[in-house]
Protein backbone atom coordinates (compact mmCIF):
# COMPACT_ATOMS: atom_id res chain seq x y z
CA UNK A 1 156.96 92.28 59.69
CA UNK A 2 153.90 91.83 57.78
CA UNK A 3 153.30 88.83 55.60
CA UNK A 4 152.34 89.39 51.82
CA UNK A 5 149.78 87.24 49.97
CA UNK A 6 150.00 86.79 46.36
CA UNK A 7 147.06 85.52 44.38
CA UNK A 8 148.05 83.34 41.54
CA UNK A 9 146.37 80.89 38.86
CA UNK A 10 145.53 77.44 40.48
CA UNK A 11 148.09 75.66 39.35
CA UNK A 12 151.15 77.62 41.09
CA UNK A 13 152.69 75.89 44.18
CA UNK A 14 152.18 77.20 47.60
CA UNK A 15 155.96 78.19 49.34
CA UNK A 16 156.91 79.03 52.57
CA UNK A 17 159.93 80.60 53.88
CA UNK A 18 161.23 79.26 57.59
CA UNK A 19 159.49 81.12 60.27
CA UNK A 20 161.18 83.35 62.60
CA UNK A 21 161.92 86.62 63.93
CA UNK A 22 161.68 89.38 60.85
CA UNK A 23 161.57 86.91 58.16
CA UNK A 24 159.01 87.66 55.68
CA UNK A 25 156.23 84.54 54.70
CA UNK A 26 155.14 84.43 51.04
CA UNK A 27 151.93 82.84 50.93
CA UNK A 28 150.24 81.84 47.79
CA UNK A 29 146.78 81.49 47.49
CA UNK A 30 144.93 79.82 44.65
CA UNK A 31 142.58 80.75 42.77
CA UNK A 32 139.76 77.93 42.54
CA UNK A 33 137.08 78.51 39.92
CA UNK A 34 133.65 77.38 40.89
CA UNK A 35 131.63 75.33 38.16
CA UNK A 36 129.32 77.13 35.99
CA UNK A 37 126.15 75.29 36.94
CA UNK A 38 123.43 77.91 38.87
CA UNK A 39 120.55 77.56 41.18
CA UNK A 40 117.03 77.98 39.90
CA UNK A 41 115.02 80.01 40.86
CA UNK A 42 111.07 80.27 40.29
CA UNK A 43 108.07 82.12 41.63
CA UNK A 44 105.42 80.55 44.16
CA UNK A 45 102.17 81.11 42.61
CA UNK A 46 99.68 82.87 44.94
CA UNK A 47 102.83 83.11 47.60
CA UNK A 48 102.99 86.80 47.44
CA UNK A 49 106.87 87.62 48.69
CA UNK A 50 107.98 83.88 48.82
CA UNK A 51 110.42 82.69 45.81
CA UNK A 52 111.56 79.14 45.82
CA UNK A 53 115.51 77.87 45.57
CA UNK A 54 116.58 75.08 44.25
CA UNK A 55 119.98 74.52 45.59
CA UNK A 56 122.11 71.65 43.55
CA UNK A 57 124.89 71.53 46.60
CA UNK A 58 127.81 72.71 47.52
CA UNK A 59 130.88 72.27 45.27
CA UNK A 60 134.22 70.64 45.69
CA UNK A 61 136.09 73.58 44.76
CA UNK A 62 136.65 76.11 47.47
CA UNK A 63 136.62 79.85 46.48
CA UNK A 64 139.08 81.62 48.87
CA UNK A 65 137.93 85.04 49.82
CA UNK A 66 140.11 87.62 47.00
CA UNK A 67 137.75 90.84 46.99
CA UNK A 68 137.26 92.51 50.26
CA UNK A 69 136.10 95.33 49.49
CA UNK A 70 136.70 98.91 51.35
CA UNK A 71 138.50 97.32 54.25
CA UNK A 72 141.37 97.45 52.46
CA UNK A 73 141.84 101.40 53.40
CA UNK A 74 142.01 102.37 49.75
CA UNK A 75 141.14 101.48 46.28
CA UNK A 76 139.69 97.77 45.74
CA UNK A 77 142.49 95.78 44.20
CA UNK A 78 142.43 93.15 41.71
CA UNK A 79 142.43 89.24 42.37
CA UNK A 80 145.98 89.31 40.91
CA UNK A 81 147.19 92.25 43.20
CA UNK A 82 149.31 91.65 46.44
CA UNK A 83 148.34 92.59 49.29
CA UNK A 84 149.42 93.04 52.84
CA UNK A 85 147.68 91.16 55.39
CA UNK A 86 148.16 90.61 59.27
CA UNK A 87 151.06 87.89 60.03
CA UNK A 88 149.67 84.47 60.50
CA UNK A 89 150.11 83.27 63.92
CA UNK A 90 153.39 81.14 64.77
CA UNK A 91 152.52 78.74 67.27
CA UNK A 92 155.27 76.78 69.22
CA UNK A 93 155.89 73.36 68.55
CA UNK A 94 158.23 70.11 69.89
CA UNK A 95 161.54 70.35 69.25
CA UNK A 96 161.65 74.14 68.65
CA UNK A 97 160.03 74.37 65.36
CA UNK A 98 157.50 76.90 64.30
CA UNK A 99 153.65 75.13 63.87
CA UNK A 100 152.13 75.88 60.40
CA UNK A 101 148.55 76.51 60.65
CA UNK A 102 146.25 75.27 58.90
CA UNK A 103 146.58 74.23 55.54
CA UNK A 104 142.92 75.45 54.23
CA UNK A 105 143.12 78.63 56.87
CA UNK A 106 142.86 81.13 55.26
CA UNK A 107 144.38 84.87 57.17
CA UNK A 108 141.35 87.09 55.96
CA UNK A 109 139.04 84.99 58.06
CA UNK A 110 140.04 84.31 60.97
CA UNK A 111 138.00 85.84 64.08
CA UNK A 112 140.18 88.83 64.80
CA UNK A 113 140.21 89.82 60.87
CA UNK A 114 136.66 89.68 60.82
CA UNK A 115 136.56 91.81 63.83
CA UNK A 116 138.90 94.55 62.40
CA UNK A 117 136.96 94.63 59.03
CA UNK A 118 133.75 95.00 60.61
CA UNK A 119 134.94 97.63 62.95
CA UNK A 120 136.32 99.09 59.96
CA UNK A 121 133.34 99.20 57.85
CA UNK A 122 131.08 100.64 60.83
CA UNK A 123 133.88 103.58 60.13
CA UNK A 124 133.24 104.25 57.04
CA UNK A 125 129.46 102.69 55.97
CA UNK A 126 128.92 104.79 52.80
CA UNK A 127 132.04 103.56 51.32
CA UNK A 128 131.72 100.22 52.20
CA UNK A 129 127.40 100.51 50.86
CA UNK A 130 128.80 101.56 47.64
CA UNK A 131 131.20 98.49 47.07
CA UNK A 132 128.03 96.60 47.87
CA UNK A 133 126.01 98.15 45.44
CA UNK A 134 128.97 97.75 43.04
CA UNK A 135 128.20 93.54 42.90
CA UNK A 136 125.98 92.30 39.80
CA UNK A 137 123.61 90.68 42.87
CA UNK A 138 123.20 93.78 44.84
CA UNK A 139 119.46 93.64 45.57
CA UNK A 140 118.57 96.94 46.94
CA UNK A 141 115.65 95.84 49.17
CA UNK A 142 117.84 93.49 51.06
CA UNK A 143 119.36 94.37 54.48
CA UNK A 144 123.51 93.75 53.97
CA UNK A 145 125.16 92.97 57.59
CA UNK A 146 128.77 94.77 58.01
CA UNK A 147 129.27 91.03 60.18
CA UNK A 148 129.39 89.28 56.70
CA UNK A 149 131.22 89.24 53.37
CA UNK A 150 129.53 89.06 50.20
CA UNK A 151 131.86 88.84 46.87
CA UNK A 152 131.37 88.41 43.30
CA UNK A 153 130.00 84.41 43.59
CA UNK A 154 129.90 83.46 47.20
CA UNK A 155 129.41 85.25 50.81
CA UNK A 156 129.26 84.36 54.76
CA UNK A 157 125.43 85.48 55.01
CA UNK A 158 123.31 82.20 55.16
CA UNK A 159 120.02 84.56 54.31
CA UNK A 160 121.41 85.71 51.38
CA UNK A 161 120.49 83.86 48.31
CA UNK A 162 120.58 85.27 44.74
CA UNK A 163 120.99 82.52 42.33
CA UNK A 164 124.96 81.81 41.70
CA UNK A 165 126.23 82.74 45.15
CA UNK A 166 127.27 79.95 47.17
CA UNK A 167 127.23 80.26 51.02
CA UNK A 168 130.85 78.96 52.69
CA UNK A 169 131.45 78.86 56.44
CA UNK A 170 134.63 79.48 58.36
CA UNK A 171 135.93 78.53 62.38
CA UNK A 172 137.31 81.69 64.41
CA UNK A 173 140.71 80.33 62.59
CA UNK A 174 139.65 80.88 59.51
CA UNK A 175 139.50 77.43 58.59
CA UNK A 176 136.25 76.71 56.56
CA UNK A 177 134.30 73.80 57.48
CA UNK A 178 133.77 70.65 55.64
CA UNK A 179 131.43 70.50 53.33
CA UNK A 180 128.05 68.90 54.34
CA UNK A 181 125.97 67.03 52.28
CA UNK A 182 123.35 66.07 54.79
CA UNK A 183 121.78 69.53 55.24
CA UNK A 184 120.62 69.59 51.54
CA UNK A 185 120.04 65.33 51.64
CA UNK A 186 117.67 66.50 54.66
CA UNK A 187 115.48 69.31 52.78
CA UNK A 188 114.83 67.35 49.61
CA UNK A 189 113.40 64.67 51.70
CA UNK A 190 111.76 66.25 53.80
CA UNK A 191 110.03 68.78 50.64
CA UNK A 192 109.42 65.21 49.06
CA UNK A 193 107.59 63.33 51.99
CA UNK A 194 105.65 66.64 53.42
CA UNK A 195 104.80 67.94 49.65
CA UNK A 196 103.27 64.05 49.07
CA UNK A 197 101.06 64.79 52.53
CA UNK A 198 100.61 68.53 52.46
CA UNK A 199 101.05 69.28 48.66
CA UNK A 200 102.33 72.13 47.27
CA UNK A 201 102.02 74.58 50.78
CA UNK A 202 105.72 72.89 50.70
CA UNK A 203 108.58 74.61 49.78
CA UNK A 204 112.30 74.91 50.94
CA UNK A 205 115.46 77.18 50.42
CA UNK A 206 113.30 79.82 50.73
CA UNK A 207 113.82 83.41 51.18
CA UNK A 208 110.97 84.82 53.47
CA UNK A 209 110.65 88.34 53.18
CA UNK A 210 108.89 90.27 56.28
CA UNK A 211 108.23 93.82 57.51
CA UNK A 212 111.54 95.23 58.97
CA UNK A 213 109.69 96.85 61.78
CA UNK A 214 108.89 93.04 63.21
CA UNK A 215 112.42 92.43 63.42
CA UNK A 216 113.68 95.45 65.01
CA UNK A 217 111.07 94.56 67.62
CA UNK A 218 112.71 91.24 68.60
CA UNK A 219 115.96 92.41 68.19
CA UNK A 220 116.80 90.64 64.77
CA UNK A 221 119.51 93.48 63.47
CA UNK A 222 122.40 93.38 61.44
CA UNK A 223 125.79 94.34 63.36
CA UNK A 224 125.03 97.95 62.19
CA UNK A 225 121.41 98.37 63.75
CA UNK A 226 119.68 97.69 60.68
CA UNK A 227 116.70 95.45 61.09
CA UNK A 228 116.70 92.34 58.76
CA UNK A 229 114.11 92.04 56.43
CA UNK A 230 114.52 88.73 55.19
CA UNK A 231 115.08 85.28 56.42
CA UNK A 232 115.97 81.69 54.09
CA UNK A 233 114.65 78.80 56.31
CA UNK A 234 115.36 75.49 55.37
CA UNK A 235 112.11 74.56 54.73
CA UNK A 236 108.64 75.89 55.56
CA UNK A 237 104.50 75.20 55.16
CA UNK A 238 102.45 77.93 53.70
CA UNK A 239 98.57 78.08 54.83
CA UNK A 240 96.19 76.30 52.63
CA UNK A 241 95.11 77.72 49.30
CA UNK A 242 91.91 78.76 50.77
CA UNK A 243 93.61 80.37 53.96
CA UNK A 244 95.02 82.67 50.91
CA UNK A 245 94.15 85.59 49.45
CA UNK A 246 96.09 86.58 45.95
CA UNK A 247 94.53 90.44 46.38
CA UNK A 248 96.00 91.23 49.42
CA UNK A 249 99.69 91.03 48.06
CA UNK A 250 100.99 94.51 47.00
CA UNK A 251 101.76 95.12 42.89
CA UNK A 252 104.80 96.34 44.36
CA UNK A 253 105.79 92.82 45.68
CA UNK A 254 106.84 94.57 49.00
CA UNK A 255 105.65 92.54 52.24
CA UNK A 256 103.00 94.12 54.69
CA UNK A 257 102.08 93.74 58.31
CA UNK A 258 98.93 91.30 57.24
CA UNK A 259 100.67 89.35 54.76
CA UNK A 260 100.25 85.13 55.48
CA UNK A 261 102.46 83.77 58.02
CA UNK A 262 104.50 80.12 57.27
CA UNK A 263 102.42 77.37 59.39
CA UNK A 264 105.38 75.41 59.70
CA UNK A 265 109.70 76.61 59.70
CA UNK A 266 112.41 74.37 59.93
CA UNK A 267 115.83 74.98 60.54
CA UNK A 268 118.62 72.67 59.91
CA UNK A 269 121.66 73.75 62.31
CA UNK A 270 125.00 74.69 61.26
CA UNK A 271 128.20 75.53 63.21
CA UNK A 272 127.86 79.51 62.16
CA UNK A 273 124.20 79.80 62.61
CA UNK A 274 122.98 77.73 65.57
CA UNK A 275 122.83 80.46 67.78
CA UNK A 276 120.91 83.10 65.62
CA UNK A 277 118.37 80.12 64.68
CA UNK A 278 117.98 79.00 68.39
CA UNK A 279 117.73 83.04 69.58
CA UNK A 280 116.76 85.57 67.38
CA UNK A 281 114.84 83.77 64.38
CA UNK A 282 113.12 82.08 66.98
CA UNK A 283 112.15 85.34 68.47
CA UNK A 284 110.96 86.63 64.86
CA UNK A 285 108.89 82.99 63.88
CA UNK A 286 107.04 83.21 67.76
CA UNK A 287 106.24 87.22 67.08
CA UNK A 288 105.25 86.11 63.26
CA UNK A 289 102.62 83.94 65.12
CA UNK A 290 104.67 80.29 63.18
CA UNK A 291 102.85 78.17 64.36
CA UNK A 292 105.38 74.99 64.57
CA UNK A 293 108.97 76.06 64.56
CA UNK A 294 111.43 72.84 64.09
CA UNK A 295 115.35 72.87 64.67
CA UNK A 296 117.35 70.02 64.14
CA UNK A 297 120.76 69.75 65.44
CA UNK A 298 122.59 66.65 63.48
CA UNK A 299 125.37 66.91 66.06
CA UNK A 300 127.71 68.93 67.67
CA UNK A 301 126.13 71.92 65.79
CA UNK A 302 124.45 74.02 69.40
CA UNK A 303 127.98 73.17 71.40
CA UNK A 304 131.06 70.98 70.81
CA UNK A 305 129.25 67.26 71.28
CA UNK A 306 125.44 68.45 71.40
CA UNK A 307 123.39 64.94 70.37
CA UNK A 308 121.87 64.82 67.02
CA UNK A 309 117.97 66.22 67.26
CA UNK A 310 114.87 67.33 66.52
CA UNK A 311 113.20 70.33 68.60
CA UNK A 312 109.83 70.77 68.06
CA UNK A 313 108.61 74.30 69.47
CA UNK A 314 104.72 75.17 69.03
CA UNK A 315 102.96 78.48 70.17
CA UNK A 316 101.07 78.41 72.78
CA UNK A 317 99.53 82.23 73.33
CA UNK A 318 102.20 83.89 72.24
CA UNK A 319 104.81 81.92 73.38
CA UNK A 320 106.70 78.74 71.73
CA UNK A 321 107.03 75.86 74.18
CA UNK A 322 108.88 73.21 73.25
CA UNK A 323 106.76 70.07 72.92
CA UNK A 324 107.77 66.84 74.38
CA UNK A 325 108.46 63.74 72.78
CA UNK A 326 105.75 60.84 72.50
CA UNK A 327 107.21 57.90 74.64
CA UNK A 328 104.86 55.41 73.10
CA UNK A 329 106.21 55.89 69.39
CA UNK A 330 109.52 56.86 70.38
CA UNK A 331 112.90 54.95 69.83
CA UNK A 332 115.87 55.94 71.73
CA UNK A 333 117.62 57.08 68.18
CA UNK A 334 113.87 58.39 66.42
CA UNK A 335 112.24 60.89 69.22
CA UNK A 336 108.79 61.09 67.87
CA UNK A 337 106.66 64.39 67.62
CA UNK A 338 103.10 65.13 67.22
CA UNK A 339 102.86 68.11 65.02
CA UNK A 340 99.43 70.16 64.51
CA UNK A 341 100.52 71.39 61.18
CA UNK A 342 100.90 67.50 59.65
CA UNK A 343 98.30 66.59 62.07
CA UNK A 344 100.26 63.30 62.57
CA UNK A 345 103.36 62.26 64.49
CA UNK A 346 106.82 63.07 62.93
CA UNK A 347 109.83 62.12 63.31
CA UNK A 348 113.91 62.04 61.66
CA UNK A 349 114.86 58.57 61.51
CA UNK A 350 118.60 57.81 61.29
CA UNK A 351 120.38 55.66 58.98
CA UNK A 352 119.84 51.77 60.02
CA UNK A 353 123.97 51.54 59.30
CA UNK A 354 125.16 53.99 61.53
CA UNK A 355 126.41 51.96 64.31
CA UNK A 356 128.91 50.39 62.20
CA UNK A 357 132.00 50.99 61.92
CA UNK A 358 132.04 51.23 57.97
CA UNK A 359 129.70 54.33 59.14
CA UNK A 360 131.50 55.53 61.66
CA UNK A 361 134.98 55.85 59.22
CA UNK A 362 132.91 58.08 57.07
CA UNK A 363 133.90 62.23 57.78
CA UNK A 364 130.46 63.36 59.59
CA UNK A 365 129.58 65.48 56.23
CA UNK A 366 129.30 62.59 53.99
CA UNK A 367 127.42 59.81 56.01
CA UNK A 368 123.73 59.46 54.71
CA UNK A 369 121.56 61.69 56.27
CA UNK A 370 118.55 60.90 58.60
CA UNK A 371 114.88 60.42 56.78
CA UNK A 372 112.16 62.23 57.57
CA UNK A 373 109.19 60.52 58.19
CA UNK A 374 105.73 60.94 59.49
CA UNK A 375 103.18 58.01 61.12
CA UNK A 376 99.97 56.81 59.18
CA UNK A 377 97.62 56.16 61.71
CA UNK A 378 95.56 54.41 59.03
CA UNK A 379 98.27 51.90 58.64
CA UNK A 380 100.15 51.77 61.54
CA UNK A 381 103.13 52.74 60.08
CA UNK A 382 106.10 55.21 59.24
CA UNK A 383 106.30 56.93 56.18
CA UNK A 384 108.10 58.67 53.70
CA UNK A 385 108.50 59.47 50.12
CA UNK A 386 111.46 56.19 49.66
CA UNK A 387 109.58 53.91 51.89
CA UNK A 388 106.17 54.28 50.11
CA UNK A 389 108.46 53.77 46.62
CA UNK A 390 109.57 50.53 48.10
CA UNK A 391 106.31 49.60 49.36
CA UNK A 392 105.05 50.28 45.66
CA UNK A 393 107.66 48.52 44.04
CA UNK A 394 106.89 45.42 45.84
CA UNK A 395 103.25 45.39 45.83
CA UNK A 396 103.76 46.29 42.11
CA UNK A 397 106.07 42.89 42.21
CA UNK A 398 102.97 41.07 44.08
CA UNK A 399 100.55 42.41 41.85
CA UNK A 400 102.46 40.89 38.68
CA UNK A 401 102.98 38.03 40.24
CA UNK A 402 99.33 37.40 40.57
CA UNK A 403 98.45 38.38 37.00
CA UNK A 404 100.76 35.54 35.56
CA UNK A 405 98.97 33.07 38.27
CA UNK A 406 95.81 34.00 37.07
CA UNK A 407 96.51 34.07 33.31
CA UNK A 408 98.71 30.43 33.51
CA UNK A 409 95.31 29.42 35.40
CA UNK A 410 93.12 30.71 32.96
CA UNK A 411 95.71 28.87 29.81
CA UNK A 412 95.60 25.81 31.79
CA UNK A 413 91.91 25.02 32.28
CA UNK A 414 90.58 26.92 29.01
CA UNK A 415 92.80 25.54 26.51
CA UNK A 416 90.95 22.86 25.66
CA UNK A 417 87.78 24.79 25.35
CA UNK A 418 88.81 27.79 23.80
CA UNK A 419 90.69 29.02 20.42
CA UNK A 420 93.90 30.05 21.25
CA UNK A 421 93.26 33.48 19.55
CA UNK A 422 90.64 33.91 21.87
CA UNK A 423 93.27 32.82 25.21
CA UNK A 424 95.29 35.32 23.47
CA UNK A 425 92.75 37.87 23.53
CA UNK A 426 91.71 37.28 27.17
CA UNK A 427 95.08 37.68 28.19
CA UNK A 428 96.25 40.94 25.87
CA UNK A 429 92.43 42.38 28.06
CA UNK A 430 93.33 41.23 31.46
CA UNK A 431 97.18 42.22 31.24
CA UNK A 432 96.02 46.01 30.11
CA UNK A 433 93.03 46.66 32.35
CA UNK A 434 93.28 43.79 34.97
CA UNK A 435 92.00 40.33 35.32
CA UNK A 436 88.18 40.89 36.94
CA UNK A 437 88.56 40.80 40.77
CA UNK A 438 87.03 37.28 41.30
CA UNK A 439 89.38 35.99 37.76
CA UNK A 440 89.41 32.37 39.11
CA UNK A 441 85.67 31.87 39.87
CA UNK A 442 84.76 33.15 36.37
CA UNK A 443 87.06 30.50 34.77
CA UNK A 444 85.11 27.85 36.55
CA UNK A 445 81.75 29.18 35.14
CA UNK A 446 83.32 28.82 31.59
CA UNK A 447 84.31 25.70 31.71
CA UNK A 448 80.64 25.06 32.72
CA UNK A 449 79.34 27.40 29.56
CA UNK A 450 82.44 27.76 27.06
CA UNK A 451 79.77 29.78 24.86
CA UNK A 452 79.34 32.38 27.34
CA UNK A 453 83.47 33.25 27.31
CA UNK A 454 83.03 36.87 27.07
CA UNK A 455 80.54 37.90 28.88
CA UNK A 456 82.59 35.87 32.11
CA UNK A 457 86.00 36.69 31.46
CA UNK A 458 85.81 39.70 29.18
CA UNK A 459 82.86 41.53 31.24
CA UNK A 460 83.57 45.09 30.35
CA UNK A 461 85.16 44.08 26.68
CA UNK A 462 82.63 46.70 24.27
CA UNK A 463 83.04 43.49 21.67
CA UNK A 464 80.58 41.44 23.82
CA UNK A 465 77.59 43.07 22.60
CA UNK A 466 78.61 42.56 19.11
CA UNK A 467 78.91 39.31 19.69
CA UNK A 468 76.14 38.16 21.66
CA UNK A 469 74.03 37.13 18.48
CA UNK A 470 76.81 34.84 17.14
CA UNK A 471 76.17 31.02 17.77
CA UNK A 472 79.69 29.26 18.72
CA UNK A 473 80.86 26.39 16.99
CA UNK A 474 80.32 22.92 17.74
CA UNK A 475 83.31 21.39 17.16
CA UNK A 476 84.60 20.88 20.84
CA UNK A 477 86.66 24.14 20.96
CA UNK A 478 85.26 27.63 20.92
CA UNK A 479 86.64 29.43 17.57
C-alpha cells in the first residue's frame, strides 16, 4: 500500500496510524517558511568572472523538499496537493513493535528516492530542463546536475549560489544534517586574517566560473555527462593587482582558456561533498595550475571518525603533492604549514576549551570553530585578525596608562612653576597628539628654564613662534 503525504500549514500536528500489513500511514509534513533576510551579492572589481557571496548562515527553520518537479510522472502539483510517495521503511523493533524512523526524515530524500528521480529525469531531460528553467533563479549559463534538487528557495547543489537559495544536506535516510555553524565561523576568519595580510586578492563564497572544456577533461561532469562550469570554494586568493589584466576579460563576462587562475582554494569539508572536493575539484584546481589547494576536514567529514585537519596540497609540475607539516612549529592539535602563497607558516588553531567537558556536551555544529592563523616571523608569533585586536586593545590600555603617568608627572613638578591654564594647555596638546617621546626629560629642563615652557613641552605647538617675543612674568609662576 502506498503511503500518502499531505502538506499542510505549520501549525497542523503530525499523525500516524499503527503500522502494519495494508494499513495506510498519513504523514503530515509542515510547511516551514524561511526568513526573509537574503545574501548579498557584489561584483569583484578587476575579477573578471568572480562575484563575491556574503552568506549570513544557515537558518533554524528547515524547508522540507514540496516541489519536485517532473519526477512526479505528470503535471507539477502544488505545495498543498497530496501526493503518493514510496512507503517509509518499517523496521523491527523489541517487543514486536514497528520502529518509526526518523523524526526529521524526510521519504523524498532518502538514497533510493534520489536514485529513482535521477534515473527518472535521465528519461525524460527536456521535461525535467524546462521545470528548471521554470525557477525565478534559473541562470542559463550554469550547468544543472539531474544528481541534485533545486526548488523555489533552497537546493542539494553546494555550487549553486544565487542569492536567496539556501543549500541543505541530507544522509542516504533522508535525514538532513545538523546545521553547522563552524563552516561559515571558519571563512569569515579566515577572509578577515588573510584579507589583513594579503588584502583584497581575498574573497570567499565564491562562485568560480571556468571553461567547461577543462572540466570534461578531468572528469568533473554532472550525473548526465555535462561538464560543470562552475565551482563555489570556500575561500580563495586571486593574483596580485599587477598579475591582472582588466582587458583580457570578455564584454560578454564569459570565462576563457587564459583567464587568471585563484593562487590559493580552500575547501571546508562537509558530509555530502568530501569526496567530490578530495577527487574531482582537486583534479580541476591541479589542471587550473592552483597553486595551493587547502582542505580541511573538522571531523568525521572524509569517513565516519576521520581527525579534524588541515591538508595542504601545492603543485609541483603539474602535480599537487601534499606538503608535510613543520615539526618545529607544530603542536599535536595545530599542524603547522608553510604556504608559498602567504609566504609564511599557517595554521587552524582549535579552541583552547575544547578538552572540557562543558565543550564536549556541545552538538559538534555549535562548538566554536578553530582560528585561522598565520606566524610573523618578525615577531615570533601567531596571528590573526582577534589576536592582533587583543594585542591592540591592550597596548592601547598600556599606552593610556602611560599618558596619565606622564601628565600626573608633568602636574606634579610644574605646578608650582606654571599657570594652571598653561598645565591645562600642555595636557589638552599631549592627550591629542602625544606627549613628546622623551616627555619626562623635557619636564626636568623646565623646571631648570620655566620661561622656555613651550618650546620644551609644546615643541611642535604653531603658538610657540607667536610667543617667543613675549617676556614671562616675574612673579614666581609662569602666567
Amino acid at each position: 500500500m502506498p503511503t500518502l503525504v499531505a502538506t499542510v500549514p505549520a501549525h497542523a500536528k503530525p499523525r500516524t496510524r499503527a503500522a502494519g500489513s495494508g494499513i495506510v500511514r498519513l504523514r503530515i509534513i509542515p510547511i516551514m517558511r524561511i526568513p526573509s533576510d537574503r545574501d548579498h551579492r557584489r561584483p569583484i572589481g578587476g575579477y573578471g568572472h568572480v562575484t563575491e557571496l556574503v552568506q549570513p548562515g544557515r537558518h533554524g527553520a528547515r524547508v522540507r523538499p514540496s516541489r519536485m518537479g517532473p519526477c512526479e510522472t505528470g503535471a507539477a502539483m502544488s505545495a498543498a496537493g497530496i501526493a503518493e510517495r514510496a512507503r517509509l521503511p518499517v523496521l523491527p523493533e523489541v517487543n514486536g513493535r514497528a520502529e518509526e524512523p526518523h523524526p526529521d526524515a524526510d521519504p523524498t530524500m532518502t538514497r533510493e528516492a534520489r536514485k529513482e528521480r535521477i534515473a527518472w529525469r535521465l528519461e525524460h531531460l527536456d521535461e525535467w530542463q524546462r521545470d528548471i528553467e521554470s525557477l525565478d533563479h534559473y541562470d542559463p549559463g550554469y550547468a544543472y546536475d539531474v544528481a541534485h534538487e533545486y526548488d523555489v528557495d533552497w537546493t542539494t547543489d553546494p555550487d549553486y549560489g544565487p542569492e536567496g537559495i539556501h543549500l541543505y544536506e541530507f544522509d542516504e535516510d533522508g535525514v538532513p544534517y545538523p546545521d553547522d555553524d563552524r563552516p561559515l565561523a571558519i571563512r569569515v576568519r579566515m577572509y578577515e586574517t588573510a584579507r589583513g595580510w594579503l588584502g583584497h586578492r581575498v574573497v570567499y563564497q565564491t562562485r568560480y566560473g571556468f571553461v567547461p572544456e577543462f572540466a570534461e577533461r578531468v572528469g568533473l561532469l554532472t550525473r548526465q555527462g555535462r561538464p560543470s562550469n562552475t565551482v563555489k570554494p570556500d575561500l580563495i586568493v586571486m593574483p596580485s593587482e599587477e598579475d591582472l589584466d582588466p582587458s583580457r576579460f570578455p564584454e560578454d563576462g564569459q570565462p576563457r582558456p587564459d583567464d587568471a587562475v585563484p593562487e590559493l582554494v580552500l575547501e571546508i569539508l562537509s558530509e555530502s561533498t568530501a569526496v567530490r572536493d578530495q577527487e574531482g575539484k582537486r583534479r580541476l584546481y591541479e589542471y587550473l595550475g592552483v597553486r595551493e589547494y587547502l582542505l580541511y576536514d573538522l571531523g568525521g567529514k572524509r569517513w565516519d571518525d576521520s581527525p579534524r585537519e588541515l591538508l595542504v596540497y601545492r603543485l609541483e609540475g603539474d602535480v599537487y603533492r601534499q606538503v608535510p607539516s613543520d615539526p618545529g612549529l607544530s603542536e599535536p592539535q595545530a599542524q603547522a604549514f608553510w604556504s608559498d602563497v602567504f609566504d609564511a607558516y599557517i595554521r587552524m588553531l582549535p579552541d583552547p576549551q575544547e578538552d572540557t567537558e562543558e565543550f564536549r556536551r556541545l552538538p559538534a555544529g555549535r562548538r566554536p570553530s578553530p582560528l585561522f592563523q598565520w606566524r610573523d616571523a618578525v615577531q615570533g608569533r601567531w596571528r590573526d585578525r582577534a589576536t592582533d585586536e587583543r594585542d591592540r586593545i591592550r597596548q592601547a590600555g598600556r599606552a593610556e596608562e602611560r599618558l596619565e603617568a606622564t601628565i600626573d608627572t608633568m602636574r606634579e613638578f610644574l605646578g608650582p612653576e606654571l599657570a594652571d591654564v598653561h598645565l591645562d594647555r600642555i595636557e589638552l596638546i599631549w592627550r591629542r597628539d602625544g606627549p613628546p617621546a622623551d616627555a619626562l626629560r623635557r619636564v626636568r629642563d623646565t623646571l631648570r628654564a620655566p620661561s622656555e615652557w613651550r618650546s620644551l613641552l609644546l615643541p611642535d605647538d604653531p603658538d610657540n613662534d607667536r610667543a617667543a617675543g613675549r617676556e614671562p612674568p616675574t612673579n614666581g609662576r609662569q602666567r
